[in-house]
C-alpha atoms as a PDB file:
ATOM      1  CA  UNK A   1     -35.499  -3.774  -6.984  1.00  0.00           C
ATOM      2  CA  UNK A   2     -34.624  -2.797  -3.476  1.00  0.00           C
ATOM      3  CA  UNK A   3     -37.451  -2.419  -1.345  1.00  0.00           C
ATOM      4  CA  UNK A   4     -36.888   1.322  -0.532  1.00  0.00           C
ATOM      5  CA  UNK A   5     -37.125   1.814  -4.334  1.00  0.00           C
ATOM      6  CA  UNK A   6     -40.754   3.023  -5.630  1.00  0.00           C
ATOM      7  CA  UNK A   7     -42.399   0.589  -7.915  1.00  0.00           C
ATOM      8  CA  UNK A   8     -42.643   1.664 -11.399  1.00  0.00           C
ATOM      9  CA  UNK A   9     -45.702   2.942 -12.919  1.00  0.00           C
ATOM     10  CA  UNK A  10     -48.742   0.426 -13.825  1.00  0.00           C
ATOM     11  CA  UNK A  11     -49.760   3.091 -16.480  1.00  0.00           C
ATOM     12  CA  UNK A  12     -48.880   1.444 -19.315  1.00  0.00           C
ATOM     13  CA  UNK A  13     -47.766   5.033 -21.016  1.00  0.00           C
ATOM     14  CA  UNK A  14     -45.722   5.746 -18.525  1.00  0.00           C
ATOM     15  CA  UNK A  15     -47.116   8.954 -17.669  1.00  0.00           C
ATOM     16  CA  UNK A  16     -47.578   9.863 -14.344  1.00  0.00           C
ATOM     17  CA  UNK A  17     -50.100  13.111 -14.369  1.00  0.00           C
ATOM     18  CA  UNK A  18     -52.408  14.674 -12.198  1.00  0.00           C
ATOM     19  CA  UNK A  19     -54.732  12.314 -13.246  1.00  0.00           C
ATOM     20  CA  UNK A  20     -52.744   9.207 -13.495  1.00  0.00           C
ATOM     21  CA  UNK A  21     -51.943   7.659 -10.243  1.00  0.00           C
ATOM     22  CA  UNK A  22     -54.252   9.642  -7.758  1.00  0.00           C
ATOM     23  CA  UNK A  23     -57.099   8.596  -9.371  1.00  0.00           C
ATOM     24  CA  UNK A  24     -60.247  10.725  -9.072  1.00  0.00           C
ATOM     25  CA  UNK A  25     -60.051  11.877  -5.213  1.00  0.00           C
ATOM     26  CA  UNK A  26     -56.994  13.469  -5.619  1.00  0.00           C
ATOM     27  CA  UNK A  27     -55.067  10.634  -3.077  1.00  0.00           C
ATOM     28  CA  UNK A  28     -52.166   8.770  -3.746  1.00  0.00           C
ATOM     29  CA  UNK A  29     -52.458   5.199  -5.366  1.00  0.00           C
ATOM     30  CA  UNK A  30     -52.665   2.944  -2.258  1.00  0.00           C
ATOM     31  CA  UNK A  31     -50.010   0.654  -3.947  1.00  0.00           C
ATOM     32  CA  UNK A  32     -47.604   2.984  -4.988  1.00  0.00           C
ATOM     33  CA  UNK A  33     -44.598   2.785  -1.955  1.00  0.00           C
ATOM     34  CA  UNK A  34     -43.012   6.011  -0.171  1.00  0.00           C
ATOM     35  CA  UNK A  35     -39.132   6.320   0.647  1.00  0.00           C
ATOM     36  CA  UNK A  36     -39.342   6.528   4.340  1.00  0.00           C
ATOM     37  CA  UNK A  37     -35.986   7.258   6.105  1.00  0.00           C
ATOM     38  CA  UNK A  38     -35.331   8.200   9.841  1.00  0.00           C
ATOM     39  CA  UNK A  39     -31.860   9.735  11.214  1.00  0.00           C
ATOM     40  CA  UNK A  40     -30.923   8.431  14.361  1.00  0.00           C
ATOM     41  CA  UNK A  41     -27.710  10.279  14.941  1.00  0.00           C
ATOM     42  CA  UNK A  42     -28.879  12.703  17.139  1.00  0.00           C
ATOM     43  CA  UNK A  43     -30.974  10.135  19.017  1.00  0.00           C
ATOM     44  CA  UNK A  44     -27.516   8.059  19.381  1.00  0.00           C
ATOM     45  CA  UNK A  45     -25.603  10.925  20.983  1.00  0.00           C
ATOM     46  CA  UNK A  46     -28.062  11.804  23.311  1.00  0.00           C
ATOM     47  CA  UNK A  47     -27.803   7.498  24.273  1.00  0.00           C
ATOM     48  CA  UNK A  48     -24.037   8.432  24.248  1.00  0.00           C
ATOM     49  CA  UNK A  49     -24.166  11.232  26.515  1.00  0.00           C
ATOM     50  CA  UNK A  50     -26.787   9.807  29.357  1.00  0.00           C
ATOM     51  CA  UNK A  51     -24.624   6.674  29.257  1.00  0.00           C
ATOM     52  CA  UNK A  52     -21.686   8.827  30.646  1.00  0.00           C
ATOM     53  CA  UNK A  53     -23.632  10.813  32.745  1.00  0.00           C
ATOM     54  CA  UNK A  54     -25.011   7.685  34.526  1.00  0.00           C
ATOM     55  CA  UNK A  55     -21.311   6.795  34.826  1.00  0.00           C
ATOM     56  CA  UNK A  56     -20.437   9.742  36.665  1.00  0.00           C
ATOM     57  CA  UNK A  57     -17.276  11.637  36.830  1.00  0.00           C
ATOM     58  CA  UNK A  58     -15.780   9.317  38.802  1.00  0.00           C
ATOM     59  CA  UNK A  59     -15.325   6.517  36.184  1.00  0.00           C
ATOM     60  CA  UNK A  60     -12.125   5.041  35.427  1.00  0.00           C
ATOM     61  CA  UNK A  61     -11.635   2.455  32.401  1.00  0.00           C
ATOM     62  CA  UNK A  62      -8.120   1.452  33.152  1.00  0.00           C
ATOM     63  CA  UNK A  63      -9.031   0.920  36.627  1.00  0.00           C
ATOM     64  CA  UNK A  64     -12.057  -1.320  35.304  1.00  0.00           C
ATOM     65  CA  UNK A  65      -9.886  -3.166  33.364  1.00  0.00           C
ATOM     66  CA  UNK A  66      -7.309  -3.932  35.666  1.00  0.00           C
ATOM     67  CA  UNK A  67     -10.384  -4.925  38.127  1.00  0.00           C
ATOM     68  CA  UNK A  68     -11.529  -7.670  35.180  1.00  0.00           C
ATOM     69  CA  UNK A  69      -7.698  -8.989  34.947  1.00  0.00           C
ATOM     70  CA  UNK A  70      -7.456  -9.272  38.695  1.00  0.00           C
ATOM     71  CA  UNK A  71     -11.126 -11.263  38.667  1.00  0.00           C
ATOM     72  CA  UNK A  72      -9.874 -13.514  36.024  1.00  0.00           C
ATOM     73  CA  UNK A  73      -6.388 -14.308  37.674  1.00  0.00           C
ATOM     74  CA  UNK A  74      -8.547 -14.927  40.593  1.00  0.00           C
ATOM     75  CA  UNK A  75     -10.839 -16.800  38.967  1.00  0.00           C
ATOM     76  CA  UNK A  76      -7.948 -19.784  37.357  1.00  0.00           C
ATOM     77  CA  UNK A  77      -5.900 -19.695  40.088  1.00  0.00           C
ATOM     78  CA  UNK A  78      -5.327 -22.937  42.553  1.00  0.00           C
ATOM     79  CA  UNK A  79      -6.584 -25.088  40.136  1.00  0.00           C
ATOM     80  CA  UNK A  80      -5.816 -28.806  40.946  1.00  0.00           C
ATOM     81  CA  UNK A  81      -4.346 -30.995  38.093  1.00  0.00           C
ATOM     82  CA  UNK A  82      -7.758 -32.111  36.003  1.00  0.00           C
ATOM     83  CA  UNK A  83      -8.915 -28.298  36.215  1.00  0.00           C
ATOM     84  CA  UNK A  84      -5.292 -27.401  35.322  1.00  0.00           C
ATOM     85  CA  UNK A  85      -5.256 -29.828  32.156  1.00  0.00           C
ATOM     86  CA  UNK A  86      -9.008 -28.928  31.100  1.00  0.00           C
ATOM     87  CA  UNK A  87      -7.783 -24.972  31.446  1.00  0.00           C
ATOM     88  CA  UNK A  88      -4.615 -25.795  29.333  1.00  0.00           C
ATOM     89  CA  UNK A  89      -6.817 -27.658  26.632  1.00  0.00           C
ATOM     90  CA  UNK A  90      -9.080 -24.569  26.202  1.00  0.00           C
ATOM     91  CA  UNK A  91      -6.420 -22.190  26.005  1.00  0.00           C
ATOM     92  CA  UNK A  92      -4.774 -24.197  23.264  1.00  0.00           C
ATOM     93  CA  UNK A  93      -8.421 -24.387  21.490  1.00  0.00           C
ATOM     94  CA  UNK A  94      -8.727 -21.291  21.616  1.00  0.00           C
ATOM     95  CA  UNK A  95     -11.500 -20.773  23.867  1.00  0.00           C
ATOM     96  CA  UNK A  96     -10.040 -18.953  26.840  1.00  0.00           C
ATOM     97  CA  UNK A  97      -6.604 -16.490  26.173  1.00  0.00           C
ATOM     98  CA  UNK A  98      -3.433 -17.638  27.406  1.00  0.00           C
ATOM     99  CA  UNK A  99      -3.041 -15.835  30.555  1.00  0.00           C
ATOM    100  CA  UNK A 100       0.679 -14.811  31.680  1.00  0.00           C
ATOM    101  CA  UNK A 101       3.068 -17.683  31.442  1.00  0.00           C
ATOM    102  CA  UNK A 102       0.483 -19.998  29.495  1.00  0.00           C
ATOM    103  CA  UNK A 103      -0.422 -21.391  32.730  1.00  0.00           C
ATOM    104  CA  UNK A 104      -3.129 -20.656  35.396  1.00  0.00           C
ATOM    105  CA  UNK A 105      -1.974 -18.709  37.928  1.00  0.00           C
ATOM    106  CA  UNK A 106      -0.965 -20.855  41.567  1.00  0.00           C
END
């Protein structure tokens, strides 16, 4: 049984009257479970929405990106020959992408 599921009955009749399961206080048996479920849509588009906001209007993606691919070109270029080969065998693992003409850039 999934464990948002309630357990079944321990009456053995299977009844479940007024005065089966509360007992004599009128209270819910302490071992009998309650589906609990919260909806956090609307706490995920207000997330959404202060996210942008703290972005600002100014906020380009494209120009973000292009900043990243400039950093990485940066970033394997003027390797000497032992960076060069150790770059090579990670592309061809897999590890890093190739990058332009499968080489790091001079």
């Amino acid at each position: 049984m999934a464990p948002h599921d309630p357990t079944p009955s321990s009456d053995a009749s299977g009844a479940s009257g007024a005065s089966g399961a509360s007992g004599a206080s009128g209270a819910p048996d302490a071992s009998e479970l309650v589906d609990f479920s919260v909806d956090l849509t609307s706490q995920e588009v207000l997330r959404r929405a202060q996210v942008m906001a703290a972005l600002g209007p100014d906020w380009d993606p494209v120009e973000v990106l292009l900043g990243e691919e400039a950093a990485y070109d940066l970033l394997y270029s003027g390797l000497d020959a032992d960076q060069q080969r150790i770059y090579d065998d990670l592309v061809a693992a897999g590890v890093l992408p190739a990058r332009g003409d499968g080489r790091a850039a001079a």
